[in-house]
C-alpha atoms as a PDB file:
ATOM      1  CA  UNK A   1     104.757  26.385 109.267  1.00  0.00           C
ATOM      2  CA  UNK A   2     104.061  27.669 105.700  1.00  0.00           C
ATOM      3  CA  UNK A   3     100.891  28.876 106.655  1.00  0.00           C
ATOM      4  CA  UNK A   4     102.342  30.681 109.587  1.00  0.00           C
ATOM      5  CA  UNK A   5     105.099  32.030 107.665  1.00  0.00           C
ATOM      6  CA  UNK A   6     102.769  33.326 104.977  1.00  0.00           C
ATOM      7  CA  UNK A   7     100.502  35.215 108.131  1.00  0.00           C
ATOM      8  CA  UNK A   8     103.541  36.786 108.943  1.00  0.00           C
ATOM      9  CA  UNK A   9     104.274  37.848 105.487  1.00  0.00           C
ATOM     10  CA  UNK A  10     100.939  39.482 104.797  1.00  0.00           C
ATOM     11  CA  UNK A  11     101.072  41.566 107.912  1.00  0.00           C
ATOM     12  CA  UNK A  12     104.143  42.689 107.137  1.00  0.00           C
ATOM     13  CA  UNK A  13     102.924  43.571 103.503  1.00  0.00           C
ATOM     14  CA  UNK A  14     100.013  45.212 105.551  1.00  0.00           C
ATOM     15  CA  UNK A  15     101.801  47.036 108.187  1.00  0.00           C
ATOM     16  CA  UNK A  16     104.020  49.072 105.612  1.00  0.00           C
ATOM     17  CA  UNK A  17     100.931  51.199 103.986  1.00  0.00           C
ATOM     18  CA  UNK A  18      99.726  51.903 107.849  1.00  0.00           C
ATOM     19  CA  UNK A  19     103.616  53.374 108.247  1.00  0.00           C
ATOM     20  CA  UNK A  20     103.697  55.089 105.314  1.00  0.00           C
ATOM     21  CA  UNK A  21      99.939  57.187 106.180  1.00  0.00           C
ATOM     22  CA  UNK A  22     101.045  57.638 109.626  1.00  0.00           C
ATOM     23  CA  UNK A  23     104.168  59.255 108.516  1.00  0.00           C
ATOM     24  CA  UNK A  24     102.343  60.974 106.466  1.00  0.00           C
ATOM     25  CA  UNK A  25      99.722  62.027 109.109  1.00  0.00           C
ATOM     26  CA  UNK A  26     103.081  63.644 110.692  1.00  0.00           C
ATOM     27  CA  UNK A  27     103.821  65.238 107.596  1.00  0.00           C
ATOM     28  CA  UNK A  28     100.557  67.108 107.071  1.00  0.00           C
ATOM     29  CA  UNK A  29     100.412  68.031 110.920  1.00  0.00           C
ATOM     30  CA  UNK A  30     103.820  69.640 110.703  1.00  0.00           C
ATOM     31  CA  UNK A  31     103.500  71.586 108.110  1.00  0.00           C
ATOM     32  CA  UNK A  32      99.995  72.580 109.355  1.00  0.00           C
ATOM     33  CA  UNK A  33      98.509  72.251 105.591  1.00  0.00           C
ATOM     34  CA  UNK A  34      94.905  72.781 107.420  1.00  0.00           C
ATOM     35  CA  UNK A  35      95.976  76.119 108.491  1.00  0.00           C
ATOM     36  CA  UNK A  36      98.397  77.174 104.856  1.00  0.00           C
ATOM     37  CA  UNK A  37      95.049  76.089 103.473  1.00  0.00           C
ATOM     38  CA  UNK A  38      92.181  78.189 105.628  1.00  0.00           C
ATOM     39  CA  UNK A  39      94.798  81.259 105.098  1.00  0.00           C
ATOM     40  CA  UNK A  40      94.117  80.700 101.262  1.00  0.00           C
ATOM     41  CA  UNK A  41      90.733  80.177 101.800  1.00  0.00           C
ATOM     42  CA  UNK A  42      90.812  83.445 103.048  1.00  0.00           C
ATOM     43  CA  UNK A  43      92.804  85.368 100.569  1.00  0.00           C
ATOM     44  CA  UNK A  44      90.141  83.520  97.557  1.00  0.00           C
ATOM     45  CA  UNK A  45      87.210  85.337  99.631  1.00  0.00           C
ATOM     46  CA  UNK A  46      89.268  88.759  99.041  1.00  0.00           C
ATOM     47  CA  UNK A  47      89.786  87.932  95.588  1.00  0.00           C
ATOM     48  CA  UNK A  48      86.336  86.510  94.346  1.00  0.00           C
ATOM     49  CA  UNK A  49      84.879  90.287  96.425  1.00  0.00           C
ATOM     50  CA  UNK A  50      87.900  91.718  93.447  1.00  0.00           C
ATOM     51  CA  UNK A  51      85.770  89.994  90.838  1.00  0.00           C
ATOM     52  CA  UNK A  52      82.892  91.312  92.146  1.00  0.00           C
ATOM     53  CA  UNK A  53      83.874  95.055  91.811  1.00  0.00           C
ATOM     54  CA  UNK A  54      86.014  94.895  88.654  1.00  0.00           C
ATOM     55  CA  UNK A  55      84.086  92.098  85.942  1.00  0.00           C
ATOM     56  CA  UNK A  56      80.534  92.360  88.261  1.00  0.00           C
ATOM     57  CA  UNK A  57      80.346  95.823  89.177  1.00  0.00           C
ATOM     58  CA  UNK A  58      79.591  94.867  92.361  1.00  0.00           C
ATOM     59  CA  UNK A  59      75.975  92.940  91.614  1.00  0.00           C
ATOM     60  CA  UNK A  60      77.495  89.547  91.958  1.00  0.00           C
ATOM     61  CA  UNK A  61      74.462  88.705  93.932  1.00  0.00           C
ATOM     62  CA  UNK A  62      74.290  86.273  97.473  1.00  0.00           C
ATOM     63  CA  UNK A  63      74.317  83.012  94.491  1.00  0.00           C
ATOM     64  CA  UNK A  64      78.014  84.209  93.645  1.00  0.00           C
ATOM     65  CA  UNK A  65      79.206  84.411  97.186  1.00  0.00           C
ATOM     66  CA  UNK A  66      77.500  80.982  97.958  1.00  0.00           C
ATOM     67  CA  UNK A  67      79.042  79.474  95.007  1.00  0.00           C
ATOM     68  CA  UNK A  68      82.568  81.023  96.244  1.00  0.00           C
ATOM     69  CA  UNK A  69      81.939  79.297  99.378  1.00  0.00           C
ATOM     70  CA  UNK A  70      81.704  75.739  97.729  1.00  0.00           C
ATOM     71  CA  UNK A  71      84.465  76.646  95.631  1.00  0.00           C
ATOM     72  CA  UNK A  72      86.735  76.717  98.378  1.00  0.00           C
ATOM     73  CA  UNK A  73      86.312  73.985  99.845  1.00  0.00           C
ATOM     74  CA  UNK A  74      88.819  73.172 102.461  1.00  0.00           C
ATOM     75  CA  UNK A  75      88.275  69.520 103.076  1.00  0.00           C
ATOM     76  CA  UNK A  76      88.982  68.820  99.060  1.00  0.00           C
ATOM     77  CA  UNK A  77      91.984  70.948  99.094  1.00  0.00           C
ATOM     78  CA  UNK A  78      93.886  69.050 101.914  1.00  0.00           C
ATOM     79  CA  UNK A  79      92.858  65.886 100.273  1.00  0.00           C
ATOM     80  CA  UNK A  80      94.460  67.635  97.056  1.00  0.00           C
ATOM     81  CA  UNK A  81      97.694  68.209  98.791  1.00  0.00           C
ATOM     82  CA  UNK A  82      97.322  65.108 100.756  1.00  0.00           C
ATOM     83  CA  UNK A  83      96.686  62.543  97.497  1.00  0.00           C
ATOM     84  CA  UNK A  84      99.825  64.406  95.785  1.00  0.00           C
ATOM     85  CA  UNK A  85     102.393  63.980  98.495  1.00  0.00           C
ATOM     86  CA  UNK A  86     101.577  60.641  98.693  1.00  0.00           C
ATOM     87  CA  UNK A  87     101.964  60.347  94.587  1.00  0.00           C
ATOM     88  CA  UNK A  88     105.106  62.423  94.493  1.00  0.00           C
ATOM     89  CA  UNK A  89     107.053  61.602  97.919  1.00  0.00           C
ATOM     90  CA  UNK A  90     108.222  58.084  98.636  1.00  0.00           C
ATOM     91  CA  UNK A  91     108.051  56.637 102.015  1.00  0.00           C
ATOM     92  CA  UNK A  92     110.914  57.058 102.670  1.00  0.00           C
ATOM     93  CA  UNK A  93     111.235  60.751 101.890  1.00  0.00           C
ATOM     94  CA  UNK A  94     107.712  61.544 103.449  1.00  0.00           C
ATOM     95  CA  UNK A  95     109.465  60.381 106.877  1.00  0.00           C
ATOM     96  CA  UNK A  96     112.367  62.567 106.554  1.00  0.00           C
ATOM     97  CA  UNK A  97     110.381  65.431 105.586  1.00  0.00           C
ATOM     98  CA  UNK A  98     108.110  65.098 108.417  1.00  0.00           C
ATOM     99  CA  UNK A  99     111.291  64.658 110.731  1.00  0.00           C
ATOM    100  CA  UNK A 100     112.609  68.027 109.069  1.00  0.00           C
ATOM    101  CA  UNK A 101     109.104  70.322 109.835  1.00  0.00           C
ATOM    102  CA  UNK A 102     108.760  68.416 112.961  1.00  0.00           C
ATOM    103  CA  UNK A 103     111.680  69.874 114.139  1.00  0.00           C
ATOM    104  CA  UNK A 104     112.319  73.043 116.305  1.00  0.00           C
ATOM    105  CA  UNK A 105     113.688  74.581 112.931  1.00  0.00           C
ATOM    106  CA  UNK A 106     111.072  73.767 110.950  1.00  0.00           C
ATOM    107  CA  UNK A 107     108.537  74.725 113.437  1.00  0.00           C
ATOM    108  CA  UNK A 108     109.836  77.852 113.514  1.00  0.00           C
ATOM    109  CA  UNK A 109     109.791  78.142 109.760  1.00  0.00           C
ATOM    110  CA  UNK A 110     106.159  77.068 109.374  1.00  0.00           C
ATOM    111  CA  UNK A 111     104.794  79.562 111.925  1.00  0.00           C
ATOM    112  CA  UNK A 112     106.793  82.474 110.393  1.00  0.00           C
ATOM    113  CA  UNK A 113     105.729  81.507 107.106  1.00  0.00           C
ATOM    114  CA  UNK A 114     102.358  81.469 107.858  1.00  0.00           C
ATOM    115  CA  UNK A 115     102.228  84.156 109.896  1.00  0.00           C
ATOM    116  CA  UNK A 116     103.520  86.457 106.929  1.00  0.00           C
ATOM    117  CA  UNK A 117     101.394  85.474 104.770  1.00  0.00           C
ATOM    118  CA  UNK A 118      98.653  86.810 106.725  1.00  0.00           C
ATOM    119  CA  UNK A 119      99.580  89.778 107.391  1.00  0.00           C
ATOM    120  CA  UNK A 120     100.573  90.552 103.615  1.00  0.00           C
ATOM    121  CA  UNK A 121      96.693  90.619 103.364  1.00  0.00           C
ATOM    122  CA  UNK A 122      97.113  93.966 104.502  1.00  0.00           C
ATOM    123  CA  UNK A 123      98.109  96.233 101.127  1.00  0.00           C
ATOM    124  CA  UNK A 124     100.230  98.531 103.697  1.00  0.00           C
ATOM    125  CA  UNK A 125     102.216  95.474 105.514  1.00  0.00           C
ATOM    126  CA  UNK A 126     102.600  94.313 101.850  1.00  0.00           C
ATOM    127  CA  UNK A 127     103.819  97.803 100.347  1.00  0.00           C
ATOM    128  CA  UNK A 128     105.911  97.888 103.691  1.00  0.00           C
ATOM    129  CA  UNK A 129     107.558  94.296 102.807  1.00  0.00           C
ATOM    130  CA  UNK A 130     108.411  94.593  99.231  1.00  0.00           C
ATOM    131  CA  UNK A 131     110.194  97.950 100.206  1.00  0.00           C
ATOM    132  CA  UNK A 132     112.077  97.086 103.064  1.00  0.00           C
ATOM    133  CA  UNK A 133     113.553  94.303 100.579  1.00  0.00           C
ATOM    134  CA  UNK A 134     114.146  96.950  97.701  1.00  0.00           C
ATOM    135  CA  UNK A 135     116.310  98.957 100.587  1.00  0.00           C
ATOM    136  CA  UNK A 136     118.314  95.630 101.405  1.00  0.00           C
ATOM    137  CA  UNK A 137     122.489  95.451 100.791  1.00  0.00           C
ATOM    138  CA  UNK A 138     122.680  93.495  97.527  1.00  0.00           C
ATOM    139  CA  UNK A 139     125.855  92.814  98.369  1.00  0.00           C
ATOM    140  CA  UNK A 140     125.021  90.786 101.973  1.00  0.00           C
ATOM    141  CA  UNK A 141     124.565  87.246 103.290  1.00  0.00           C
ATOM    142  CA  UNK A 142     120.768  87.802 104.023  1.00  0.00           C
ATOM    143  CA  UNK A 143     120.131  89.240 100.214  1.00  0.00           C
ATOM    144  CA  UNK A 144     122.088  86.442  98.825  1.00  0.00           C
ATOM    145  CA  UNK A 145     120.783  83.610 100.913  1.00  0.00           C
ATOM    146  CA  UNK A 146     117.051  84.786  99.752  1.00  0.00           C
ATOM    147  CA  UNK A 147     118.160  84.807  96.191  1.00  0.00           C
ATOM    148  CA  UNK A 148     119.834  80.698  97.099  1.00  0.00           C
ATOM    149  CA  UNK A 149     116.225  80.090  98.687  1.00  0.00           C
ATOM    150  CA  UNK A 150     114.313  81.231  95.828  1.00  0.00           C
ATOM    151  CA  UNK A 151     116.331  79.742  93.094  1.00  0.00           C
ATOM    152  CA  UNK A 152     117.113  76.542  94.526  1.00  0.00           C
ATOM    153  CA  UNK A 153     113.025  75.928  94.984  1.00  0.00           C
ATOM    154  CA  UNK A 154     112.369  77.606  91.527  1.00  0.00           C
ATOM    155  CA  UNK A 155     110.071  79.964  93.003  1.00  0.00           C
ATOM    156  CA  UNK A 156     109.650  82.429  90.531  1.00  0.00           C
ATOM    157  CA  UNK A 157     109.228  80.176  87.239  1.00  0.00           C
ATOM    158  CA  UNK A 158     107.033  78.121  89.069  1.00  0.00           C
ATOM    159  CA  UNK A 159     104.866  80.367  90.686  1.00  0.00           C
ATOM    160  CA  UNK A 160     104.716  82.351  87.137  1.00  0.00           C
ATOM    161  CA  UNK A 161     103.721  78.916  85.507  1.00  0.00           C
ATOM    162  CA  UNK A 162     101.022  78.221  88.118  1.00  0.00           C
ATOM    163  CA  UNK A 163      99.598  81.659  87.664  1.00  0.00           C
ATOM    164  CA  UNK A 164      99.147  81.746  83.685  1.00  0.00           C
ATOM    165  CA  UNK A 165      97.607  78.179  83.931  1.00  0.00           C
ATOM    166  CA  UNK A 166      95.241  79.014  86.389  1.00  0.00           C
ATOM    167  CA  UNK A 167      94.347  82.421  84.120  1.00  0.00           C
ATOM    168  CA  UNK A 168      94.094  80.149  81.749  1.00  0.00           C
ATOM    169  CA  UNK A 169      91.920  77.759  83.101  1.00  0.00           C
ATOM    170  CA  UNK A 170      89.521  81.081  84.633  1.00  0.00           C
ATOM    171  CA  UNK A 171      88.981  82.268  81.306  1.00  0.00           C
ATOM    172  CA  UNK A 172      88.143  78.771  79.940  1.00  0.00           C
ATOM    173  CA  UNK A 173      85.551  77.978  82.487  1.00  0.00           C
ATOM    174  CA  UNK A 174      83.925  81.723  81.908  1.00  0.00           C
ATOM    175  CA  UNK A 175      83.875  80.881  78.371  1.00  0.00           C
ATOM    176  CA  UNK A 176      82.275  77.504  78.775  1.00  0.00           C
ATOM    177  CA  UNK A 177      79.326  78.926  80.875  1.00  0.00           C
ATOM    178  CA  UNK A 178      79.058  81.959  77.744  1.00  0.00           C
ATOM    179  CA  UNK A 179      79.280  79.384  75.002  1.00  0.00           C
ATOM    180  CA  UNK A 180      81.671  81.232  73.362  1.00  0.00           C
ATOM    181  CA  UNK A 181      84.174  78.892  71.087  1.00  0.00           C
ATOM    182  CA  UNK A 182      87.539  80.744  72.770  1.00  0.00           C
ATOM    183  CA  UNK A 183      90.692  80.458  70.458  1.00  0.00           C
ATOM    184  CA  UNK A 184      93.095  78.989  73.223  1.00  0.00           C
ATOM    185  CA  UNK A 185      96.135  79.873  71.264  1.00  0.00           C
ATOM    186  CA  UNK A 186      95.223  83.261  71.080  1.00  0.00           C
ATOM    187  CA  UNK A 187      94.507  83.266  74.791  1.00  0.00           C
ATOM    188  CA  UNK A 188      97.485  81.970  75.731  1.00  0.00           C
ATOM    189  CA  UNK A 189      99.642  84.131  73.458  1.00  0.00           C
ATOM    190  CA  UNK A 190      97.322  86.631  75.335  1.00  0.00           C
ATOM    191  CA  UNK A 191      98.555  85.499  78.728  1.00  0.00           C
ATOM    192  CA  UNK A 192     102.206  84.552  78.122  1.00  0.00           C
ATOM    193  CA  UNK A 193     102.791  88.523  76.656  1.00  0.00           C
ATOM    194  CA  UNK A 194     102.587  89.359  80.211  1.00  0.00           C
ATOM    195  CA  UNK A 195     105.201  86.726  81.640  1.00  0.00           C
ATOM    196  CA  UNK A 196     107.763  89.209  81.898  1.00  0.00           C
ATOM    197  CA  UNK A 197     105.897  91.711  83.897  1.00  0.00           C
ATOM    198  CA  UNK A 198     104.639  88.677  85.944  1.00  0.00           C
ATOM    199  CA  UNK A 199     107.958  87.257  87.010  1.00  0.00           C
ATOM    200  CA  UNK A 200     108.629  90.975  88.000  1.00  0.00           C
ATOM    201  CA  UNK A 201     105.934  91.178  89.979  1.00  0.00           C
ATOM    202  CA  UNK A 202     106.588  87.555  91.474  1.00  0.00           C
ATOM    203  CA  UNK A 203     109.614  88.005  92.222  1.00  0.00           C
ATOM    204  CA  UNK A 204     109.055  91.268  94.214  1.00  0.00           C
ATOM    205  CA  UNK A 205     106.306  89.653  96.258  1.00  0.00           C
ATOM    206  CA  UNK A 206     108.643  87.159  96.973  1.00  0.00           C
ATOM    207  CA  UNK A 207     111.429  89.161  98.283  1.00  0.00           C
ATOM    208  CA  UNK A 208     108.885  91.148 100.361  1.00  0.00           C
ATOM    209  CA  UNK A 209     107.097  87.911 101.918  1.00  0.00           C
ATOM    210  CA  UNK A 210     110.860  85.824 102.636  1.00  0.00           C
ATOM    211  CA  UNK A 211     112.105  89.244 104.195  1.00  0.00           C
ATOM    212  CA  UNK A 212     109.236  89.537 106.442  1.00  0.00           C
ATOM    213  CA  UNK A 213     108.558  85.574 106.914  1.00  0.00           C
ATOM    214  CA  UNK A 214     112.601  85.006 107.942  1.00  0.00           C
ATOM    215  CA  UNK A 215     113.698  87.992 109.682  1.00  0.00           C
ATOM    216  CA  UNK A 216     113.875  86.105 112.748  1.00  0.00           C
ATOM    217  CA  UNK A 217     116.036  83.494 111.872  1.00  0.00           C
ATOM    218  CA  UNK A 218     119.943  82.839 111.804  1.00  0.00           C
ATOM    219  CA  UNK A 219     121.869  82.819 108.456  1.00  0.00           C
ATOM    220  CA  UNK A 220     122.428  79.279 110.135  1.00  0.00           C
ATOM    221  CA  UNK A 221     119.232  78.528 110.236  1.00  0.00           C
ATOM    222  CA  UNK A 222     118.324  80.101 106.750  1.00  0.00           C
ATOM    223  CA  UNK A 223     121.506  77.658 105.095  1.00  0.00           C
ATOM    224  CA  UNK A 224     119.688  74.735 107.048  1.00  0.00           C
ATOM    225  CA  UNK A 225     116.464  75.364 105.514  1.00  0.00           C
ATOM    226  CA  UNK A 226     118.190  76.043 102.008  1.00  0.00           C
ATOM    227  CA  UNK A 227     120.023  72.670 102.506  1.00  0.00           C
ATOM    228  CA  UNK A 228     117.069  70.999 102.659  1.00  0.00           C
ATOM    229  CA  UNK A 229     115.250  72.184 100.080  1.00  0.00           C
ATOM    230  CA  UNK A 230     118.430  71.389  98.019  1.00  0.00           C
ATOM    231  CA  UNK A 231     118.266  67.669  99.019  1.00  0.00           C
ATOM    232  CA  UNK A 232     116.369  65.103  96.963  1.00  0.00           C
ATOM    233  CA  UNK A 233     113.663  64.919  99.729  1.00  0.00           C
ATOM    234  CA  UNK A 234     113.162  68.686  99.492  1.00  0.00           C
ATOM    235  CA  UNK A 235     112.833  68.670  95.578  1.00  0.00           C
ATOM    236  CA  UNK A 236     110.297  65.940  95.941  1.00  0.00           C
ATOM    237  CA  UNK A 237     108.187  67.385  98.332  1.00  0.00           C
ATOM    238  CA  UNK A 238     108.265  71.174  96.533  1.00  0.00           C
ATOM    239  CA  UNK A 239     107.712  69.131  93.120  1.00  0.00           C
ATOM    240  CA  UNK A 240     104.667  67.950  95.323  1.00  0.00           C
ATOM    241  CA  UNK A 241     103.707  71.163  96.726  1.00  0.00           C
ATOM    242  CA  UNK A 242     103.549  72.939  93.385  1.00  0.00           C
ATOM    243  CA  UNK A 243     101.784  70.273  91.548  1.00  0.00           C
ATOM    244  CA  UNK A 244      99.246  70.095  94.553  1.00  0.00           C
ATOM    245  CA  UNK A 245      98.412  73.510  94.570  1.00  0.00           C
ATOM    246  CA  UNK A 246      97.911  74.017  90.661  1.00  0.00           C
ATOM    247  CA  UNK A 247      95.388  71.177  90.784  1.00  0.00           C
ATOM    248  CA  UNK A 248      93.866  73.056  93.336  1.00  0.00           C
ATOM    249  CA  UNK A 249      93.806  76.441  91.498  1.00  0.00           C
ATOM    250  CA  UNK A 250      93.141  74.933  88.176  1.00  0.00           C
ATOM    251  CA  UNK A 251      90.142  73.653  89.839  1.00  0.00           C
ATOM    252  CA  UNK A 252      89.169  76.802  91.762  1.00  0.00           C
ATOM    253  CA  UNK A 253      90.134  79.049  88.624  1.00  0.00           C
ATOM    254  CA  UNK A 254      88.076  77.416  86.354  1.00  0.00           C
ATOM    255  CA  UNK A 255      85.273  77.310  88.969  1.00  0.00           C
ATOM    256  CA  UNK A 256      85.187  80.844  89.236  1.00  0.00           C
ATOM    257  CA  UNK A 257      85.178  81.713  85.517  1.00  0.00           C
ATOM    258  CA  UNK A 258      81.924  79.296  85.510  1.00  0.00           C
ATOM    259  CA  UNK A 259      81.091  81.617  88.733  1.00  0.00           C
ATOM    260  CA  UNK A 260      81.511  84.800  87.336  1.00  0.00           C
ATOM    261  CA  UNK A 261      79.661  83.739  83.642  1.00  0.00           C
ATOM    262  CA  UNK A 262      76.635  82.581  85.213  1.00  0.00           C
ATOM    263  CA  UNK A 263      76.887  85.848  87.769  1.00  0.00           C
ATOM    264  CA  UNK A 264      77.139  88.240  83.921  1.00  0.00           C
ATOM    265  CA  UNK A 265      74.505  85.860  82.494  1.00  0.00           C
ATOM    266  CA  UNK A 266      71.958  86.913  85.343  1.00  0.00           C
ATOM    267  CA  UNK A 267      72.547  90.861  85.028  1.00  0.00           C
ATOM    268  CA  UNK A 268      71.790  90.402  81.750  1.00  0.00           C
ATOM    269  CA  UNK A 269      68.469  89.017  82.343  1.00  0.00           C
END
């Protein structure tokens, strides 16, 4: 009887990790992280062909592009976001956030999400965005239900943070292939001098993208979203998001600075 009863025990013991990845499984699917992360893939192609003309001018070379390629590497940046929902999210809070993006609502918030964010890629749509939000009624429900959206997920200050890290870490890993003995408080006083213009900035990307990305939805269905994101679940999983993505562009960042030192190193051959 013991031994049965201890059987029984260890397959329950057993069963509960299977749960928790196949909730997990549901998670990922619904929020179609394969897809947010080709899209990014996407927009680090654009930006490494940036490097090229502005710090290569333009003789990166096909080494560069190959080593861009590796860089971003899709498979490792799902298992990023993957390993760090699983870190940051409870069980119990990766099933109700793959109940929330599973349904129609969050469906419908994925797709027009991602669908923005493509076609920001396009300066003009972009330009387009950011002033159709400048021309918005300060004073209505759709203004002030972006400005709930933003705040309650910390958009701004977190998307600032994320960016001066990963400068940081591009200039470190350029430095490292250079040899050159970098003073990192000096580079980071460099960087943080330019917070102000970057929340700025941020911020006015971010009106432009949530303008485009929710036009189609309720004020209903934008205080559903926000009341998610307000609940502990929501915090959790944007804690995870935002951790998940700086390791990523940490990585990446400092990947390319190694990049784009060996890429000066060569033309100076």
């Amino acid at each position: 009887m013991r031994r049965v009863a201890a059987i029984l025990a260890s397959a329950m013991l057993l069963a509960v990790p299977a749960e928790a990845e196949e909730s997990l499984d549901e998670l990922m699917g619904a929020m179609r992280l394969d897809e947010v992360v080709t899209i990014l893939v996407d927009e680090g192609h654009r930006y490494a062909a940036t490097l090229n003309t502005d710090m290569l001018d333009g003789d990166a070379g096909s080494y560069f592009f190959k080593k861009v390629d590796d860089i971003y590497a899709p498979e490792q940046m799902v298992q990023t976001m993957r390993d760090t929902i699983r870190e940051e999210l409870n069980p119990e809070q990766i099933s109700e956030a793959a109940v929330f993006f599973s349904s129609d609502l969050g469906q419908t918030i994925i797709s027009l999400e991602n669908s923005a964010r493509r076609a920001l890629s396009d300066p003009a749509v972009e330009e387009m965005a950011q002033e159709s939000a400048k021309l918005m009624d300060r004073e209505g429900d759709r203004f002030h239900l972006i400005e709930e959206y933003i705040e309650v997920n910390e958009l701004v200050v977190r998307n600032v943070e994320g960016t001066l890290s990963s400068d940081f870490s591009f200039f470190k890993g350029m430095g490292s292939v250079q040899e050159t003995h970098s003073d990192d408080r000096a580079l980071l006083a460099e960087l943080f001098s330019q917070r102000e213009e970057m929340e700025s900035e941020t911020r006015d990307w971010l009106h432009g993208f949530l303008v485009l990305a929710y036009q189609p939805l309720s004020d209903a269905q934008m205080r559903e979203n926000i009341a998610f994101s307000a609940s502990e679940t929501g915090q959790a999983l944007n804690q995870a998001l935002f951790v998940g993505f700086d390791r990523i562009y940490d990585r990446i960042s400092f990947e390319l600075g190694e990049a784009v030192g060996f890429a000066m190193q060569s033309s100076d051959l």
